[in-house]
Protein backbone atom coordinates (compact mmCIF):
# COMPACT_ATOMS: atom_id res chain seq x y z
CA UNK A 1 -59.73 -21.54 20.26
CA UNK A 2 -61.80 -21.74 23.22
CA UNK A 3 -61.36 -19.22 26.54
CA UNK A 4 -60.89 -21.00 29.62
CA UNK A 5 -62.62 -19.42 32.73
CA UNK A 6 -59.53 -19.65 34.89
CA UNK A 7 -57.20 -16.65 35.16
CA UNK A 8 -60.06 -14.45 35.47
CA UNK A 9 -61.37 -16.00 38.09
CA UNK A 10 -59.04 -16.25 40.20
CA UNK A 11 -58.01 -12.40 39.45
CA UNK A 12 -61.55 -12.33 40.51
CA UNK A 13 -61.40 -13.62 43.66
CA UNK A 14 -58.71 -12.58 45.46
CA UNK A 15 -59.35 -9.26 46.57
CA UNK A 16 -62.45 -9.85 48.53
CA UNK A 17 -61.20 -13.12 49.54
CA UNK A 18 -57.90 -12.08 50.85
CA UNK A 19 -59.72 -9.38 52.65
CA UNK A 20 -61.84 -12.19 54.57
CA UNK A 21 -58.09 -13.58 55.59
CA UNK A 22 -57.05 -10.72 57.00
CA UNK A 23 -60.19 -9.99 58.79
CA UNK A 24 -61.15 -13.22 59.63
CA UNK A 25 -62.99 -13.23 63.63
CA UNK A 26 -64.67 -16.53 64.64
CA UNK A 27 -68.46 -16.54 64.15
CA UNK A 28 -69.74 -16.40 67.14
CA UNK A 29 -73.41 -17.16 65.54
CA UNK A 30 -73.07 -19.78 62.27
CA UNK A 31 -76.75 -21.43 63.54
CA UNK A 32 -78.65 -17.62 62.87
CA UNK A 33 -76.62 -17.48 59.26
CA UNK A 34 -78.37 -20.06 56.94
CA UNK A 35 -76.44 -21.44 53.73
CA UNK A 36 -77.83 -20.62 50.68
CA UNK A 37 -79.94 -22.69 48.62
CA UNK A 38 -77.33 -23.25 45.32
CA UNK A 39 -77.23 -24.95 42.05
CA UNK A 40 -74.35 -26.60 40.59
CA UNK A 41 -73.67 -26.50 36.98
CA UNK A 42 -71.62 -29.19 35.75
CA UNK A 43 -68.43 -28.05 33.43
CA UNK A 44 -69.02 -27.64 29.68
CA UNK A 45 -68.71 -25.55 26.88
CA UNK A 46 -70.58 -22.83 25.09
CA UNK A 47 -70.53 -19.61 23.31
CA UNK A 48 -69.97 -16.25 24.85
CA UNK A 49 -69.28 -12.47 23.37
CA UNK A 50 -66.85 -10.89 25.78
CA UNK A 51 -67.80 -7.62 27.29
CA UNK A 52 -66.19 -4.57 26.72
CA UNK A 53 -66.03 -1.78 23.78
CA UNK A 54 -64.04 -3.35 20.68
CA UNK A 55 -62.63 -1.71 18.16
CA UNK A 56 -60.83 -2.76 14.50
CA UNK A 57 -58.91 0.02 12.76
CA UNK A 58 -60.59 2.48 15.08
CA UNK A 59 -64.21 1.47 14.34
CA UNK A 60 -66.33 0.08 17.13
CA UNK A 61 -67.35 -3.36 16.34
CA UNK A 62 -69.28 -6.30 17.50
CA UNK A 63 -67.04 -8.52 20.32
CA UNK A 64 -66.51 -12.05 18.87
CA UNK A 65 -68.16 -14.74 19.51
CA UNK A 66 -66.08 -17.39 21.02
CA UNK A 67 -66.00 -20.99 22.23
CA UNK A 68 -65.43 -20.57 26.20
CA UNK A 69 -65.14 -23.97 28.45
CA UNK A 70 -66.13 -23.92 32.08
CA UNK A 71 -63.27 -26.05 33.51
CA UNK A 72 -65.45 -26.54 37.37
CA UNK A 73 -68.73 -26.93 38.69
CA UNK A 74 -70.40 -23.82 39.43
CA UNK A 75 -72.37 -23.45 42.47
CA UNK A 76 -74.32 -20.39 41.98
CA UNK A 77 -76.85 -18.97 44.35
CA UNK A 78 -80.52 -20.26 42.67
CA UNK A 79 -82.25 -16.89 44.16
CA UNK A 80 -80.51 -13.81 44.53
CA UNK A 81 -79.43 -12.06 48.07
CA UNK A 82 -82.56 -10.88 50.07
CA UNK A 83 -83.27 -7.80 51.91
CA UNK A 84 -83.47 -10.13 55.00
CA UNK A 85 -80.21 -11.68 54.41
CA UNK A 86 -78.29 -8.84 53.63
CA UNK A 87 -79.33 -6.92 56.63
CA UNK A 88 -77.64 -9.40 59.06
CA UNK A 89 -74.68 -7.97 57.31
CA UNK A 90 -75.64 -4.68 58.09
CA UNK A 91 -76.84 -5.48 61.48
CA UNK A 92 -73.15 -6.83 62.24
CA UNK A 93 -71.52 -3.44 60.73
CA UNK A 94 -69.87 -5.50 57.98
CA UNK A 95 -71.95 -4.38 55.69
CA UNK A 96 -73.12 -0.95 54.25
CA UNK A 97 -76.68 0.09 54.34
CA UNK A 98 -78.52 -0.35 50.73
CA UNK A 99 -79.47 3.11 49.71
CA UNK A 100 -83.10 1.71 48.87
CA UNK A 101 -84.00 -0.74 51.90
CA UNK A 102 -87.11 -3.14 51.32
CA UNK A 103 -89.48 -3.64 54.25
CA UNK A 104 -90.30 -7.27 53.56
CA UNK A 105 -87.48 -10.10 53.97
CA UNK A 106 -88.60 -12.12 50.66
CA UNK A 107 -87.55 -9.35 48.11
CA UNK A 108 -84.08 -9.20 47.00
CA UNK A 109 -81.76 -6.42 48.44
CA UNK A 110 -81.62 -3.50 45.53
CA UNK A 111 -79.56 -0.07 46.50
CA UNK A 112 -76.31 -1.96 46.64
CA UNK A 113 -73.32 -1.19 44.63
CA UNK A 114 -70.26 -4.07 43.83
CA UNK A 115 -68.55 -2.85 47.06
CA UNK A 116 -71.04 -3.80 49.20
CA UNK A 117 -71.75 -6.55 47.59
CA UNK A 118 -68.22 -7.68 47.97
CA UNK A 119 -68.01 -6.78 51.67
CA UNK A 120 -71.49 -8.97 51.77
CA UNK A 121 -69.45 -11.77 50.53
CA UNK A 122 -66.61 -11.46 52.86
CA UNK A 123 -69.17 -11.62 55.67
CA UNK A 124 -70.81 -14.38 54.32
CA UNK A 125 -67.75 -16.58 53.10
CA UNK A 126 -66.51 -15.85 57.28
CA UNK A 127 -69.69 -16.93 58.79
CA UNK A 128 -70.28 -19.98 56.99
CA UNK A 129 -66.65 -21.43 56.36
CA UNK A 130 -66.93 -21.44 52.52
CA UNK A 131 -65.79 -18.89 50.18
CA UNK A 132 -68.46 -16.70 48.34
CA UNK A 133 -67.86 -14.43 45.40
CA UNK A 134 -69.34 -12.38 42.87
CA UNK A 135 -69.56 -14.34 39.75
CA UNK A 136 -67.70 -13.28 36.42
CA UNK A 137 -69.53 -12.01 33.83
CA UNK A 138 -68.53 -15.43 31.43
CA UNK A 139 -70.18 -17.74 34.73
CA UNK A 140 -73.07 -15.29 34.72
CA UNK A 141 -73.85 -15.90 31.32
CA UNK A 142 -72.87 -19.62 31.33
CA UNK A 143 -75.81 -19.50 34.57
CA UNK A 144 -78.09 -17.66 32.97
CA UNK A 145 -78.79 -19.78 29.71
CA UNK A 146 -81.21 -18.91 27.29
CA UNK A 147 -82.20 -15.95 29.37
CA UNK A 148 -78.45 -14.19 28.73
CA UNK A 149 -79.21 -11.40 26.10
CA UNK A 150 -76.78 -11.07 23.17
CA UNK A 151 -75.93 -7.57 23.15
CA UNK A 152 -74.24 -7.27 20.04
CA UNK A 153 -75.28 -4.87 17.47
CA UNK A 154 -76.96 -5.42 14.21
CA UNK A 155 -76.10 -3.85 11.24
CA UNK A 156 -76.31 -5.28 7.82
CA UNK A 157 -72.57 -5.37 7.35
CA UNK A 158 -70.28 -6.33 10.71
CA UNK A 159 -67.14 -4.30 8.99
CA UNK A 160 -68.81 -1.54 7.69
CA UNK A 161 -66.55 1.68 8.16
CA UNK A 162 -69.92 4.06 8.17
CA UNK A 163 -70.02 4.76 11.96
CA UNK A 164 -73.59 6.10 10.99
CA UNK A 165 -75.14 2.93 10.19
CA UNK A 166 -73.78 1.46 13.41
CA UNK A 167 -74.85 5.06 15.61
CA UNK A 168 -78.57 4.38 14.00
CA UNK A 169 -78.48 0.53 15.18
CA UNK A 170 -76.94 1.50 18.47
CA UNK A 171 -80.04 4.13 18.72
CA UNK A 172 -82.59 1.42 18.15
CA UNK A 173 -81.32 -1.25 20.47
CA UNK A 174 -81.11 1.56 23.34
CA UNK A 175 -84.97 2.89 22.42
CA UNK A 176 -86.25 -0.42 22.43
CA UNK A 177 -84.81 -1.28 26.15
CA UNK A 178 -86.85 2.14 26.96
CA UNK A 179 -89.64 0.02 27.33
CA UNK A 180 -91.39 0.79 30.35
CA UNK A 181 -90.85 -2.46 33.09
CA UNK A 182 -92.17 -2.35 36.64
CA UNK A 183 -89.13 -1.43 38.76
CA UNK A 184 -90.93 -2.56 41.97
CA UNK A 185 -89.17 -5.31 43.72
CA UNK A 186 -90.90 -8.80 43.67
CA UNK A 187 -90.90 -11.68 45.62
CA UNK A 188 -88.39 -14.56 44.92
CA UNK A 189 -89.83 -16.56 42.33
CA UNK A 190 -91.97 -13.94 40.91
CA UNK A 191 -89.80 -14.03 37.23
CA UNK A 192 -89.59 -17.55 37.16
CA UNK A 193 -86.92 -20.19 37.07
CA UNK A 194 -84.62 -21.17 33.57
CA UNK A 195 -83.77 -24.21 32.34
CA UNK A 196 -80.73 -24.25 34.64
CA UNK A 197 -82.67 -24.17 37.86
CA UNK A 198 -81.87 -20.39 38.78
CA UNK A 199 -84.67 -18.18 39.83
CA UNK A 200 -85.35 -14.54 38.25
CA UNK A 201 -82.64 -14.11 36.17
CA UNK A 202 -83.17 -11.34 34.18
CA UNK A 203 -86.40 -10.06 36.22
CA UNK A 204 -86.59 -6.37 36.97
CA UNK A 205 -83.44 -6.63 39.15
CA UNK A 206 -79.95 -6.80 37.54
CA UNK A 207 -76.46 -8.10 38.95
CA UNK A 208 -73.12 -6.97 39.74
CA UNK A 209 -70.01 -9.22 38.57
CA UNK A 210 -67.08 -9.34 39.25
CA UNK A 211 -65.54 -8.87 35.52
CA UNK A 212 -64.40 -5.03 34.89
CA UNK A 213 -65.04 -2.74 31.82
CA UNK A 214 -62.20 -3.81 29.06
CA UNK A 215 -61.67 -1.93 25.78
CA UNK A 216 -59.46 -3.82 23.20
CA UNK A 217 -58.58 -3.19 19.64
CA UNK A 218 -59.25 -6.58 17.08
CA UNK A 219 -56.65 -7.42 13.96
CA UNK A 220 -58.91 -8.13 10.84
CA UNK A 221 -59.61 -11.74 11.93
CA UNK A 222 -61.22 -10.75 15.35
CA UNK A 223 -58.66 -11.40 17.47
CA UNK A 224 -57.26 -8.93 20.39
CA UNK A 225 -54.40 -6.87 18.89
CA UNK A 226 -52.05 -4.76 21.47
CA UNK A 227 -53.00 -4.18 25.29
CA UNK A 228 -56.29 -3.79 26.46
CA UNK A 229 -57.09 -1.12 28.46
CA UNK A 230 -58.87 -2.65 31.67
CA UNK A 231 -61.30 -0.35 34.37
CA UNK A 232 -61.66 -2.18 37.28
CA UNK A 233 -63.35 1.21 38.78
CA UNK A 234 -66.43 -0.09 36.23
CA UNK A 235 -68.24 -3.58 36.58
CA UNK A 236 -70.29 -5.54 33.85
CA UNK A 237 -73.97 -5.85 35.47
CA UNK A 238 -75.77 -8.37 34.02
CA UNK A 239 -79.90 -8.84 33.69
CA UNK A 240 -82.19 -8.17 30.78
CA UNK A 241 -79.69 -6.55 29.30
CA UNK A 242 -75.58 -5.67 29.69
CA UNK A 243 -74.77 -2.42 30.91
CA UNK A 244 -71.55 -0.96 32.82
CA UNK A 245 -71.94 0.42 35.89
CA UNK A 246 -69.16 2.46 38.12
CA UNK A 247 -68.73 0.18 41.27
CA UNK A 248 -69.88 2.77 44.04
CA UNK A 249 -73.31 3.20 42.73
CA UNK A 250 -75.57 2.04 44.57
CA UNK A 251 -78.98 3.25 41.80
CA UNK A 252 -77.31 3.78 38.11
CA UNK A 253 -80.63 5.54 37.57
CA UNK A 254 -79.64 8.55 39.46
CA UNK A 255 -76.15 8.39 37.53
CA UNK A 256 -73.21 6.20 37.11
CA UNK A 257 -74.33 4.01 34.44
CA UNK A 258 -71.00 4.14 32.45
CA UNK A 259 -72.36 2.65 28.92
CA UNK A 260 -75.93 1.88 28.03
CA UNK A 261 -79.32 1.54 29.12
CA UNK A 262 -79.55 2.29 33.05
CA UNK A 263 -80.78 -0.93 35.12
CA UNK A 264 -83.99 -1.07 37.27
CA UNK A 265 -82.51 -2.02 39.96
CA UNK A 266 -79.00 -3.22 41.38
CA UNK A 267 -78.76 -6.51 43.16
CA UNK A 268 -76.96 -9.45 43.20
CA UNK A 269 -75.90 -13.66 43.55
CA UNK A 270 -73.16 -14.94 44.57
CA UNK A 271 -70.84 -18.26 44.01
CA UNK A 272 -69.27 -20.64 46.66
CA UNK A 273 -65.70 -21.45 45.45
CA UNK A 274 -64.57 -23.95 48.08
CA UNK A 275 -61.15 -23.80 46.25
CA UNK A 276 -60.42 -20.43 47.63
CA UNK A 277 -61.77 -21.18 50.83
CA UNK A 278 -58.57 -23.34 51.61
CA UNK A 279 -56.32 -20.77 50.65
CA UNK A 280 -57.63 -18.53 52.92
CA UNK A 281 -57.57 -21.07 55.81
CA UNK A 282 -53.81 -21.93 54.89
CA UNK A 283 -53.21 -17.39 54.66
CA UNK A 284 -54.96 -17.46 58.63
CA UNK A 285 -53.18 -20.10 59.59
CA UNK A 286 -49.62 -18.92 58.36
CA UNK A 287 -50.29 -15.15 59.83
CA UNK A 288 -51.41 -17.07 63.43
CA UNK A 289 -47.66 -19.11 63.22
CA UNK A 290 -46.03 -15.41 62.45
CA UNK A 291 -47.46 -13.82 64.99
CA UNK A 292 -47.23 -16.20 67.67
């Protein structure tokens, strides 16, 4: 059965967006705000491991692989946010200041946790007229292509009750991301672009989403058994590899990396959802009527 990227999008979207509703002001400036350079990916289908910790009959285990369908085009951002851009935020006081600020305009913003990047999309999505989000975790993959790491773990049995065997190939998959990378901020372009058309995915700079930390227990066949316990307080980042990250930190290397390897940096892209947009126009408009 495949999942359908729909409910957990829109659960996605609405707090930021509704925020933008209620805080909506006129740009007085749209001309110094430039739109985004974006790539649309056409809908289709492919095959995605959820995040999260899973568990069958108490033992952690892999996350299925499933059949998930993109329903919409997704217009992703083809670079991800710069310093430059990012500071208009700032400069307007919509935007927190990145705890690591870049001197030149052409490097991505790093230092910024999912809040801010959230309040950078509510800025954005009121000075341009379209609605901008954080992508989910399943549209960051989708986006990302061959260049989306499979984080599951290998062990020569998938049900094997010895939580040994799977501790020793957790060990090894953690060690091997040890790997020293050069944390330095590059240019735009600098890790090249994937078959989709997106530049630098899984560079030296990983990215917030908007999907939160799940755990869920699995019946013998895989599938999710009882209630899963969701932590919206923790965000899947996505780059070379997954990791969990609380959503106030702005550098999971100084702490706050809630499961796995800590990322280089924290960055981000974000998607235009025009849908949304026109919900938020109709939520202005009906809150103009009540208070008039």
């Amino acid at each position: 059965m495949a999942f359908t990227i729909k409910s957990s999008v829109l659960i996605a979207c609405t707090a930021p967006l509704l925020l933008a509703a209620f805080t909506w002001a006129p740009a007085h400036d749209v001309s110094a705000v430039r739109a985004p350079a974006l790539v649309e990916l056409q809908p289709s289908t492919f095959f995605h491991r959820k995040a999260g910790d899973f568990t069958r009959n108490g033992q952690p285990v892999n996350a299925p692989l499933r059949k998930t369908a993109l329903e919409r085009p997704l217009a992703i951002m083809t670079h991800q946010v710069t310093a430059a851009d990012y500071q208009r935020c700032v400069a307007e006081n919509a935007c927190p200041r990145a705890s690591d600020p870049v001197k030149r305009p052409d490097l991505p913003v790093v230092g910024v946790s999912a809040r801010d990047a959230e309040a950078y999309a509510v800025w954005l999505s009121q000075r341009l007229g379209a609605a901008f989000r954080l992508p989910t975790d399943e549209e960051w993959a989708f986006a990302a292509g061959g260049r989306f790491g499979d984080d599951s773990i290998r062990v020569e049995q998938e049900t094997t009750s010895d939580p040994a065997q799977r501790w020793l190939a957790r060990y090894e998959q953690e060690a091997a991301r040890e790997e020293p990378i050069d944390k330095t901020p590059r240019p735009l372009g600098t890790f090249g672009v994937n078959e989709r058309g997106l530049s630098d995915i899984a560079g030296n700079v990983w990215e917030w989403t908007s999907s939160c930390f799940v755990r869920q227990a699995l019946d013998a066949d895989a599938v999710a058994s009882g209630t899963p316990v969701v932590n919206c307080g923790v965000r899947v980042v996505e780059g070379r590899h997954r990791t969990y990250v609380t959503d106030f930190v702005r550098d999971a290397r100084a702490g706050g990396c809630a499961v796995g390897t800590p990322p280089a940096n924290l960055g981000f892209r974000l998607v235009r959802d025009q849908r949304d947009w026109t919900l938020l126009t109709l939520a202005r408009s009906l809150l103009r009527f009540g208070g008039a």
